[in-house]
PDB file of N, CA and C in Angstrom:
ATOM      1  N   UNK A   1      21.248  -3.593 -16.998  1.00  0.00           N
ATOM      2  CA  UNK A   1      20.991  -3.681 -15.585  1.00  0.00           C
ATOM      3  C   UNK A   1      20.431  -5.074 -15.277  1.00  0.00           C
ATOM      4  N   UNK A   2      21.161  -6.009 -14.217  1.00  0.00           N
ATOM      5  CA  UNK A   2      20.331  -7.080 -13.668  1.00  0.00           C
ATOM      6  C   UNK A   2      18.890  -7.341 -13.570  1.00  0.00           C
ATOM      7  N   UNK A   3      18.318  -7.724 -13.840  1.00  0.00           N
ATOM      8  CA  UNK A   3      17.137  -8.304 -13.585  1.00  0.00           C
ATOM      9  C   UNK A   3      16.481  -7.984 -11.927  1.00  0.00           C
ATOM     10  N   UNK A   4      17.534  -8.480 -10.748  1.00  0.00           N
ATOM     11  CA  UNK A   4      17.469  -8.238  -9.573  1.00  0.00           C
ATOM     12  C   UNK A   4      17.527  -6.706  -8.906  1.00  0.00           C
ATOM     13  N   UNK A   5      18.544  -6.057  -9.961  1.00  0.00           N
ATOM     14  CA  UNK A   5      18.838  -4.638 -10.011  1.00  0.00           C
ATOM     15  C   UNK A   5      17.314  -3.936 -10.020  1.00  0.00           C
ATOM     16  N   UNK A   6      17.133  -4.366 -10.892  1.00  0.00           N
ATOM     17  CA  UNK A   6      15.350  -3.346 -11.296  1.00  0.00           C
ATOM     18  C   UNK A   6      14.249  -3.838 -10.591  1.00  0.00           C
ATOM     19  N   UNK A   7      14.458  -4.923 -10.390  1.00  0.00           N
ATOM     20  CA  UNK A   7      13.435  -5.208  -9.204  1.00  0.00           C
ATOM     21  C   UNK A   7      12.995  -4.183  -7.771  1.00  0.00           C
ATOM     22  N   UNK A   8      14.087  -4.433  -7.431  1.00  0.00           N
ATOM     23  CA  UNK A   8      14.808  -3.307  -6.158  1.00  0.00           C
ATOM     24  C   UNK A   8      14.598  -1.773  -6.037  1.00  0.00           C
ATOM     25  N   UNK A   9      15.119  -1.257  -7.739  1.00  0.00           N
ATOM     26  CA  UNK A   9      14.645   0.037  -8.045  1.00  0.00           C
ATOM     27  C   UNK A   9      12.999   0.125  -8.116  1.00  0.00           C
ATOM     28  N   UNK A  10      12.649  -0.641  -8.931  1.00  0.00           N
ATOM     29  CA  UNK A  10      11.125  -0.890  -8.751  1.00  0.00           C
ATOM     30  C   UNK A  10      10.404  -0.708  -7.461  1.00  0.00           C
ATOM     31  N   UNK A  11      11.272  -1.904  -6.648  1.00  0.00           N
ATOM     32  CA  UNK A  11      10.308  -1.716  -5.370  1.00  0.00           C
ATOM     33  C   UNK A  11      10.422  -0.374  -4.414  1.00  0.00           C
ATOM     34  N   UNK A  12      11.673   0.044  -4.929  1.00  0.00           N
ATOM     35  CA  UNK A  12      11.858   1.324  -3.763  1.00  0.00           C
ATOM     36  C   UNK A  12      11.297   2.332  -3.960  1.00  0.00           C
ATOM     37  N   UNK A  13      10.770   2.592  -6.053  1.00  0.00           N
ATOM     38  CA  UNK A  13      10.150   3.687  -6.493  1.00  0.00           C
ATOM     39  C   UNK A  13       8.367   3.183  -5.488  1.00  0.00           C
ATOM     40  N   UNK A  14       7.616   2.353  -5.587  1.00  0.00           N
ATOM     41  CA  UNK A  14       6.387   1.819  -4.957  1.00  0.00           C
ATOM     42  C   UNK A  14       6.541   2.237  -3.342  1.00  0.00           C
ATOM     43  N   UNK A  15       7.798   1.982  -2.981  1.00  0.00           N
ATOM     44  CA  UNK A  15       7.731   2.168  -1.433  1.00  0.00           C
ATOM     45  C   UNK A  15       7.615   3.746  -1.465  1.00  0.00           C
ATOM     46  N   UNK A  16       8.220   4.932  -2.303  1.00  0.00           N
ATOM     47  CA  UNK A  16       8.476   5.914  -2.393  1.00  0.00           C
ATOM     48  C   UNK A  16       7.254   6.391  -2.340  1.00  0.00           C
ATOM     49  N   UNK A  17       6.255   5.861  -3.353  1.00  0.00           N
ATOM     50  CA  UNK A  17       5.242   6.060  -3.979  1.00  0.00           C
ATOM     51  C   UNK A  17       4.125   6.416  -2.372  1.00  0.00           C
ATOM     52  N   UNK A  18       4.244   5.249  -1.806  1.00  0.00           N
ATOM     53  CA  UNK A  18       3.056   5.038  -0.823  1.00  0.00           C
ATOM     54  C   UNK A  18       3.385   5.920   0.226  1.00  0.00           C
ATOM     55  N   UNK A  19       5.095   5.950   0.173  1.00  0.00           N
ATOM     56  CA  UNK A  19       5.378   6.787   1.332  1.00  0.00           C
ATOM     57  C   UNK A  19       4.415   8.498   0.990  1.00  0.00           C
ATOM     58  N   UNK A  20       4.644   9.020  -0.080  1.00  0.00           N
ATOM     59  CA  UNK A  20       3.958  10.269  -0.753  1.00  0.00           C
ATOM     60  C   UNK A  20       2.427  10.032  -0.855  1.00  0.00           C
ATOM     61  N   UNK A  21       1.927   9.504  -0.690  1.00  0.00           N
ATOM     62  CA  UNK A  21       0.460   8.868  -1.044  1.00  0.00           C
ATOM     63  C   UNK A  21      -0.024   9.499   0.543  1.00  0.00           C
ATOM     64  N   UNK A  22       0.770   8.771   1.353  1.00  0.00           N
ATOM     65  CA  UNK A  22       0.656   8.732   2.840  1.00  0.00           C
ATOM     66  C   UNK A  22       0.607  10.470   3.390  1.00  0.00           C
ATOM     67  N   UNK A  23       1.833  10.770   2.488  1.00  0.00           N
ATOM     68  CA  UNK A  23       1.807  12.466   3.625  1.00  0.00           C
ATOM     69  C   UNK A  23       1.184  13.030   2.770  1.00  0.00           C
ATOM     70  N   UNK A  24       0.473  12.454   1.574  1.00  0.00           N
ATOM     71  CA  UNK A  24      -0.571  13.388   0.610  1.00  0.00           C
ATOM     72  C   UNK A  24      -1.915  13.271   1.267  1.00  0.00           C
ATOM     73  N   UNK A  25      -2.719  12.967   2.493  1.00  0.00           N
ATOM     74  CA  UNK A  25      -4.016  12.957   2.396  1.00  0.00           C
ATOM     75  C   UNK A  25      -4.780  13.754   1.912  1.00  0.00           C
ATOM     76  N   UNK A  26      -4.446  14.384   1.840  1.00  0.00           N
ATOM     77  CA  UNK A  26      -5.308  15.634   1.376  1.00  0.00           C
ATOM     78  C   UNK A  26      -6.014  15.173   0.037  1.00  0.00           C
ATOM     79  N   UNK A  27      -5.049  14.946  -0.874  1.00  0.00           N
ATOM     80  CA  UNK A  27      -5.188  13.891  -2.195  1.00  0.00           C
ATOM     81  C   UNK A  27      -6.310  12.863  -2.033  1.00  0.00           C
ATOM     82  N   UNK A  28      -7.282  13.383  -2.417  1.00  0.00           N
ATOM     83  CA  UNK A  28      -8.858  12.189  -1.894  1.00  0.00           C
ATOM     84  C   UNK A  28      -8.384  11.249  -2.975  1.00  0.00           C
ATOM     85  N   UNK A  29      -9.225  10.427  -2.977  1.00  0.00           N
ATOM     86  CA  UNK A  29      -9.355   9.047  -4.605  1.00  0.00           C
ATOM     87  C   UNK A  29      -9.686   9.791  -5.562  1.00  0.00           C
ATOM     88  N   UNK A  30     -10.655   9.735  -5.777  1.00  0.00           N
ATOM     89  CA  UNK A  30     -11.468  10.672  -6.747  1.00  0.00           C
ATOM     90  C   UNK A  30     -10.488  11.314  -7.517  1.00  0.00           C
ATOM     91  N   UNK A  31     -10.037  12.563  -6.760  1.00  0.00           N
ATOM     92  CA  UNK A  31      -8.705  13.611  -7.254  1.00  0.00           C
ATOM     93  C   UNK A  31      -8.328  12.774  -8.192  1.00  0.00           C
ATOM     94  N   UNK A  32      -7.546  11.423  -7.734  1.00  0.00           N
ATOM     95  CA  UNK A  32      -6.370  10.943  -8.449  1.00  0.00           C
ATOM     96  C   UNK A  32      -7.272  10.514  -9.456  1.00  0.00           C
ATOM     97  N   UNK A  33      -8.455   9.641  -9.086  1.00  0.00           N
ATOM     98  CA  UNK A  33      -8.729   8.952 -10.737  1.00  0.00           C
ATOM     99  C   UNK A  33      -9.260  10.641 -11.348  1.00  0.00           C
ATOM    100  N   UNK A  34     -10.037  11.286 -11.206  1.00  0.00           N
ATOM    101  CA  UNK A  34     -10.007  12.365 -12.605  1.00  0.00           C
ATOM    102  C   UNK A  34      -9.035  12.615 -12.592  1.00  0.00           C
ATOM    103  N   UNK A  35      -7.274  12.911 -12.548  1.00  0.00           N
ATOM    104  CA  UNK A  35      -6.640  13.438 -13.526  1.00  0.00           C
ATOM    105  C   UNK A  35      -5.757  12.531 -13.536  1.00  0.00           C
ATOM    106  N   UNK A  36      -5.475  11.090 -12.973  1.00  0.00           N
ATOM    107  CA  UNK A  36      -3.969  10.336 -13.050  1.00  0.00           C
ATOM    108  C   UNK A  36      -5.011   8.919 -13.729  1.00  0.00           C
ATOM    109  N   UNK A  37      -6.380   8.551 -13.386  1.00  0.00           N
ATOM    110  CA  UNK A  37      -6.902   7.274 -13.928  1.00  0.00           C
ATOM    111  C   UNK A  37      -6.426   6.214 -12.957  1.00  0.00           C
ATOM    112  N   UNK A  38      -6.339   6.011 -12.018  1.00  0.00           N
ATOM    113  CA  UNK A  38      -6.349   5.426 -10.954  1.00  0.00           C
ATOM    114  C   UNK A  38      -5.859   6.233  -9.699  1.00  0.00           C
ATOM    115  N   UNK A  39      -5.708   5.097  -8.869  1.00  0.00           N
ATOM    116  CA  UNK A  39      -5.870   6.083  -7.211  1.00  0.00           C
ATOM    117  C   UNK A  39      -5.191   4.467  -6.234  1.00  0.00           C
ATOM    118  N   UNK A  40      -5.704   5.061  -5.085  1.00  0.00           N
ATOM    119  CA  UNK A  40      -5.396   4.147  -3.302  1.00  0.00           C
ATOM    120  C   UNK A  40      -5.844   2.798  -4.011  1.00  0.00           C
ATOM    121  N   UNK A  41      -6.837   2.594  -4.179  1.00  0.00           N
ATOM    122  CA  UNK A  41      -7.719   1.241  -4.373  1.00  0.00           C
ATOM    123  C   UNK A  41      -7.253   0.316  -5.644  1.00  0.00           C
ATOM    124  N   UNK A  42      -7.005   1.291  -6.573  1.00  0.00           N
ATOM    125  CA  UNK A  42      -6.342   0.662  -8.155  1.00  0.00           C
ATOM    126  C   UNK A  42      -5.091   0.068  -7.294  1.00  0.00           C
ATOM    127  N   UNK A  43      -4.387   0.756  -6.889  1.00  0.00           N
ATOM    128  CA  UNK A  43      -2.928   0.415  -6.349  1.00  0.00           C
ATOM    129  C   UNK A  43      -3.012  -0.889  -5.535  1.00  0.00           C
ATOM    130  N   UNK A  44      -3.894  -1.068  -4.478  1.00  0.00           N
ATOM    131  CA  UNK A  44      -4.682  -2.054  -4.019  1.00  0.00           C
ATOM    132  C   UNK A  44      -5.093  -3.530  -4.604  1.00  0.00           C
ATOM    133  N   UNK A  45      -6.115  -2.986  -5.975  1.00  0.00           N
ATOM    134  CA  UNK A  45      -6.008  -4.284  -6.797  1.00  0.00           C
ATOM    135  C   UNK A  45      -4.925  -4.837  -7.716  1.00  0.00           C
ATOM    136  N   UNK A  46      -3.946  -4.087  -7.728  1.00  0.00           N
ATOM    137  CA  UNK A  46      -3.291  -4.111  -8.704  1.00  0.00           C
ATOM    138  C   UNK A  46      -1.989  -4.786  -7.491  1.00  0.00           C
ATOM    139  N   UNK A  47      -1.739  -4.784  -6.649  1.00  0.00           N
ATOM    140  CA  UNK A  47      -0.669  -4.979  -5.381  1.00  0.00           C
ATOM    141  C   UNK A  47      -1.316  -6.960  -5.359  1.00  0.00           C
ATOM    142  N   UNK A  48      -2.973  -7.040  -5.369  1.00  0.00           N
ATOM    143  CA  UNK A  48      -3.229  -8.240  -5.198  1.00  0.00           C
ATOM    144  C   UNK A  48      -3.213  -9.117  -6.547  1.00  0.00           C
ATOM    145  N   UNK A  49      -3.190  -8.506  -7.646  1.00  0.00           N
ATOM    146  CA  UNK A  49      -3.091  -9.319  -9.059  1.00  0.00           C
ATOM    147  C   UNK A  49      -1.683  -9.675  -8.606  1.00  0.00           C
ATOM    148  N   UNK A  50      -0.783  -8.633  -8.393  1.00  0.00           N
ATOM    149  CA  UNK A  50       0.474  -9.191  -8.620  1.00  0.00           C
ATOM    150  C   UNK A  50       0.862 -10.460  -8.096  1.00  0.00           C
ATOM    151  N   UNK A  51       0.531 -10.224  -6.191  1.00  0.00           N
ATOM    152  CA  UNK A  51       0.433 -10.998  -5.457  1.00  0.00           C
ATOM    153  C   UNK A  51      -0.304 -12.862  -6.049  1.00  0.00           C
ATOM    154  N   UNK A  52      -1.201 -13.074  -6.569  1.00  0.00           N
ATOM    155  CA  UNK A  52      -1.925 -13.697  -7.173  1.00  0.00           C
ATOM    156  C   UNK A  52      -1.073 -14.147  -8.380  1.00  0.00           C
ATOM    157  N   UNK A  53      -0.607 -13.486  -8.764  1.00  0.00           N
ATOM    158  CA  UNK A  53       0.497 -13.717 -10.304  1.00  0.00           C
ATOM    159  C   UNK A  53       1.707 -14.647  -9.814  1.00  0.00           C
ATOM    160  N   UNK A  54       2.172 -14.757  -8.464  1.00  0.00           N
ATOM    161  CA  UNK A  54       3.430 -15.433  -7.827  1.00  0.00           C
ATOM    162  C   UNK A  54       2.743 -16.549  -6.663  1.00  0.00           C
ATOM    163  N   UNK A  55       1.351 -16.803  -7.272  1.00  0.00           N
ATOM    164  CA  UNK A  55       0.916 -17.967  -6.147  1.00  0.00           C
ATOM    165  C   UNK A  55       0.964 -17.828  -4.604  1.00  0.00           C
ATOM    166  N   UNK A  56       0.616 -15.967  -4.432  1.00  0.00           N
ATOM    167  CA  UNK A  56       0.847 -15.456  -2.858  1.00  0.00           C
ATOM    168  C   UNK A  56      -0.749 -14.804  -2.980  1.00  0.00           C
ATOM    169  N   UNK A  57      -1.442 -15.257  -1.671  1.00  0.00           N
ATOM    170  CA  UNK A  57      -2.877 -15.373  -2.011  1.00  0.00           C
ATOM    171  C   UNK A  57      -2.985 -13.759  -0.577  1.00  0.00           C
ATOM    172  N   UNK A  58      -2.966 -12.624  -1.245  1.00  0.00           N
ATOM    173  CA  UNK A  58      -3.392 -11.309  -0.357  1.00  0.00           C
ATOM    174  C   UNK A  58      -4.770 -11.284  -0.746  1.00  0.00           C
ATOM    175  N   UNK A  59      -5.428 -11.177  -0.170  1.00  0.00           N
ATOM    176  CA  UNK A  59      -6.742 -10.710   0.048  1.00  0.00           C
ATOM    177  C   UNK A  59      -7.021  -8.781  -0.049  1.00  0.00           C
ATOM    178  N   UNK A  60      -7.904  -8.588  -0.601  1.00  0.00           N
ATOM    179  CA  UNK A  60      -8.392  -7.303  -1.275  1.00  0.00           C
ATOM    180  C   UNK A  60      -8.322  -5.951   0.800  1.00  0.00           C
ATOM    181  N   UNK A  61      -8.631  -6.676   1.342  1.00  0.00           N
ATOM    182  CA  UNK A  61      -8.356  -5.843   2.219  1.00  0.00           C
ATOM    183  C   UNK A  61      -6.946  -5.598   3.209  1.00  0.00           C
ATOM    184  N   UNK A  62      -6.322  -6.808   2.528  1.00  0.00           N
ATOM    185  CA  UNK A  62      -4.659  -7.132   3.686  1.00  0.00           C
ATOM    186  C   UNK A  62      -4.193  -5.594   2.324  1.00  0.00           C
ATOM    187  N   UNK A  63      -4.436  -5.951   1.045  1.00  0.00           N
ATOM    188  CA  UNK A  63      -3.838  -4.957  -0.087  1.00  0.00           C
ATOM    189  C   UNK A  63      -4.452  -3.475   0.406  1.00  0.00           C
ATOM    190  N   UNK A  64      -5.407  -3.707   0.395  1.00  0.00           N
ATOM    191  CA  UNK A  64      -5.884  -1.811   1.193  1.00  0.00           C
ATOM    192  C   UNK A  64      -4.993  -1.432   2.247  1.00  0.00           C
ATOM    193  N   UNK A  65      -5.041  -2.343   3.116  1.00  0.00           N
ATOM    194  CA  UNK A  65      -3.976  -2.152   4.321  1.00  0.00           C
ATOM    195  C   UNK A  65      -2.413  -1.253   3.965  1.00  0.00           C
ATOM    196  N   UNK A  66      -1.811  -2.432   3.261  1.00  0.00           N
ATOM    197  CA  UNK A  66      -0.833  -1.978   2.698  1.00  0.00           C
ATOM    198  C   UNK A  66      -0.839  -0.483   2.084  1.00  0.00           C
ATOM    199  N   UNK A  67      -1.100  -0.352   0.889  1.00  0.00           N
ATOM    200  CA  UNK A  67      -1.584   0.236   0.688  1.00  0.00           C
ATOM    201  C   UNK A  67      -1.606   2.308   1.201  1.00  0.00           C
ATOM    202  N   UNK A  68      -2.712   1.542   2.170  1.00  0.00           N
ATOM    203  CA  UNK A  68      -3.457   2.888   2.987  1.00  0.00           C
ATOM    204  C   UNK A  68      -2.829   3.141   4.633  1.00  0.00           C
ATOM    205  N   UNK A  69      -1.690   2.361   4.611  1.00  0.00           N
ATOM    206  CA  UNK A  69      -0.832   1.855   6.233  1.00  0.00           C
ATOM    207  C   UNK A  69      -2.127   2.203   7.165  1.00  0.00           C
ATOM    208  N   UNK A  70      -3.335   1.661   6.963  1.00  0.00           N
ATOM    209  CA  UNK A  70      -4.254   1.282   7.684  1.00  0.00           C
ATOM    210  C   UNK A  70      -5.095   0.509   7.217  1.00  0.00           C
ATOM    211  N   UNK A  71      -6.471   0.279   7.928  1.00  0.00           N
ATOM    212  CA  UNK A  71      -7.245  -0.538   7.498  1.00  0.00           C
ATOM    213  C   UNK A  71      -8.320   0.587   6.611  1.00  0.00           C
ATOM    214  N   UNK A  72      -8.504   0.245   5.659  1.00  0.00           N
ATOM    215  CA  UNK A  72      -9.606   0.803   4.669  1.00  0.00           C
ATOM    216  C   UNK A  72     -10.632   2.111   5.304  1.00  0.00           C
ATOM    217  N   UNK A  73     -11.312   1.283   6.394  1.00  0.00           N
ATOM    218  CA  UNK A  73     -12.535   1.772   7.129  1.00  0.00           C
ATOM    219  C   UNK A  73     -11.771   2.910   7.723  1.00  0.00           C
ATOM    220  N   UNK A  74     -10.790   2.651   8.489  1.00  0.00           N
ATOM    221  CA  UNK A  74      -9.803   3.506   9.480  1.00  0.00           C
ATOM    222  C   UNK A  74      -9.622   4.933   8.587  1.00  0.00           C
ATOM    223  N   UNK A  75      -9.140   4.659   7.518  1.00  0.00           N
ATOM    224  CA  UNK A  75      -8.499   5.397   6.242  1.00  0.00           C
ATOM    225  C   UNK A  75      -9.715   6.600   6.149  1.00  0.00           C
ATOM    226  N   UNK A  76     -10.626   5.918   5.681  1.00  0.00           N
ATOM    227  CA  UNK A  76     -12.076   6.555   5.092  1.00  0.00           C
ATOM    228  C   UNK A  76     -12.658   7.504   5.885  1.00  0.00           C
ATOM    229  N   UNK A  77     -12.691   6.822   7.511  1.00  0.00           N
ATOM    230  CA  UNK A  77     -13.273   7.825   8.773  1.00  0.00           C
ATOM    231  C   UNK A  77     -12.590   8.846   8.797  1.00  0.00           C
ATOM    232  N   UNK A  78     -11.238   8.804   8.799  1.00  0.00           N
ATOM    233  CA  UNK A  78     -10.198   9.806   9.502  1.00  0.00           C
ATOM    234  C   UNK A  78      -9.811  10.764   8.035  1.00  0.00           C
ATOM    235  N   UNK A  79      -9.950  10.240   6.807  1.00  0.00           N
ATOM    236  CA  UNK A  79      -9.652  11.126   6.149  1.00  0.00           C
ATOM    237  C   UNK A  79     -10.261  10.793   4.727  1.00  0.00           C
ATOM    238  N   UNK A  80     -11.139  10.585   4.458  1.00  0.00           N
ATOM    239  CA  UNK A  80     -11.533  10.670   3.323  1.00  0.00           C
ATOM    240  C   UNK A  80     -12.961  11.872   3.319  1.00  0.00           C
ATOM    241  N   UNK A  81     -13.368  12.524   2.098  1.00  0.00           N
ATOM    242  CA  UNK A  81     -14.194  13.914   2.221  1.00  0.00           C
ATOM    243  C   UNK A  81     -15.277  13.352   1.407  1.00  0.00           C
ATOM    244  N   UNK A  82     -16.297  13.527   1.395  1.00  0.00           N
ATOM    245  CA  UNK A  82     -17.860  13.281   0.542  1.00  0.00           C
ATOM    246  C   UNK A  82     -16.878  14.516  -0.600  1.00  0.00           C
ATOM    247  N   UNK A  83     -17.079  12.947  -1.992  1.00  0.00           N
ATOM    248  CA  UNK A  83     -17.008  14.112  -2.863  1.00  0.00           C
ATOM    249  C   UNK A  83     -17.844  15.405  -3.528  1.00  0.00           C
ATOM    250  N   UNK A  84     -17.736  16.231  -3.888  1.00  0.00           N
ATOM    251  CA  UNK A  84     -18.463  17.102  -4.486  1.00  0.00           C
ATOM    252  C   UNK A  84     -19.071  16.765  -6.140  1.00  0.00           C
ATOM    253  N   UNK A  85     -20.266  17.362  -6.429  1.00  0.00           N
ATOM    254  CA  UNK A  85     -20.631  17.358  -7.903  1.00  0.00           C
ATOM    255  C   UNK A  85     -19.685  17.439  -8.665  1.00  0.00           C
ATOM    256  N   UNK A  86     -19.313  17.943  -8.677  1.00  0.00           N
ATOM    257  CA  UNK A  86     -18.187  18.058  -9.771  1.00  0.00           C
ATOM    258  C   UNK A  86     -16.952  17.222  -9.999  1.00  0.00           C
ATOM    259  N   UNK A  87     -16.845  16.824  -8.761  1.00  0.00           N
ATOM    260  CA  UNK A  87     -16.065  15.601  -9.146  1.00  0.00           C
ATOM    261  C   UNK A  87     -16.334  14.136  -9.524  1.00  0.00           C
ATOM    262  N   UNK A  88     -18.136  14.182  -8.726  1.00  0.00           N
ATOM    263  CA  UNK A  88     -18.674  13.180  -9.191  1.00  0.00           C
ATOM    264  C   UNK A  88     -19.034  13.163 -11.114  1.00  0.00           C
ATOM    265  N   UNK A  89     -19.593  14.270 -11.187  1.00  0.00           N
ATOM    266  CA  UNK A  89     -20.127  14.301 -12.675  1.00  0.00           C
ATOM    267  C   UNK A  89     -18.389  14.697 -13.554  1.00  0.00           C
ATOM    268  N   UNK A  90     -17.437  14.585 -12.873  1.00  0.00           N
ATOM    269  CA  UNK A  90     -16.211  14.670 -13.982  1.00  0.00           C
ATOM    270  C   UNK A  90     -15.713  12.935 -14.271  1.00  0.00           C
ATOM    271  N   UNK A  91     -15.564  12.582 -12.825  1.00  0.00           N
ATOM    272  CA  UNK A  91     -15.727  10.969 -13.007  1.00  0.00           C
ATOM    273  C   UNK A  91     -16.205  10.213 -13.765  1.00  0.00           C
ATOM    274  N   UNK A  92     -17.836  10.128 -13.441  1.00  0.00           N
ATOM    275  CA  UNK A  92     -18.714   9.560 -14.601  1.00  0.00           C
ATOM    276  C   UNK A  92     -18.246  10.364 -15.953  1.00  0.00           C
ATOM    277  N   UNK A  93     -17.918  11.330 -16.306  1.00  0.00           N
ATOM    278  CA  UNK A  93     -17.463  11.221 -17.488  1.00  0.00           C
ATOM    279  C   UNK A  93     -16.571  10.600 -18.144  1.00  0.00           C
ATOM    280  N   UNK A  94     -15.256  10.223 -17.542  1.00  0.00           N
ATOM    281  CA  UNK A  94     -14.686   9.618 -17.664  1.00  0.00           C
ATOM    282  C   UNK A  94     -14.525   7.878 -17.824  1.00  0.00           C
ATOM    283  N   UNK A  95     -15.511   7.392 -17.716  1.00  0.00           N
ATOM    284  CA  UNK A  95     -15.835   5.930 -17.354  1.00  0.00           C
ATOM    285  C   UNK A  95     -15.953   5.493 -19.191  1.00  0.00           C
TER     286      UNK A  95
END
């Protein structure tokens, strides 16, 4: 397969990705890092390394944006939940 080929597939599986991310709210952070090891925010830093890797300078919140097809704060008010003990003390285990 081309080089350009997998790029494409690549990017459409990521677009796929966020699109499902998006109609998942329900799916807090947390959730994802105890059982997948990252989440919204990993995806985030990891969107700006890349960015950074090709001499394209995104900033940590333009990447949340993306991301969260809002702004961070926006994201957090409207749908993010105070986690519970148990997800806090499964977390810290995990670290």
């Amino acid at each position: 397969m081309p080089d350009h080929t997998s790029t494409e597939i690549e990017a459409a599986v990521f677009r796929r990705l966020l699109e499902h991310l998006d109609s998942r709210k329900d799916a807090q952070n947390i959730e994802l890092m105890n059982l997948a090891g990252f989440c919204r925010n990993c995806l985030s830093k990891w969107y700006m390394a890349a960015a950074e890797e090709r001499g394209v300078d995104v900033d940590y919140d333009s990447a949340r944006e993306r991301v969260y097809g809002m702004s961070y704060s926006e994201w957090k008010s409207k749908y993010q939940r105070e986690a519970t003990d148990e997800q806090l003390a499964k977390f810290n285990q995990g670290k």
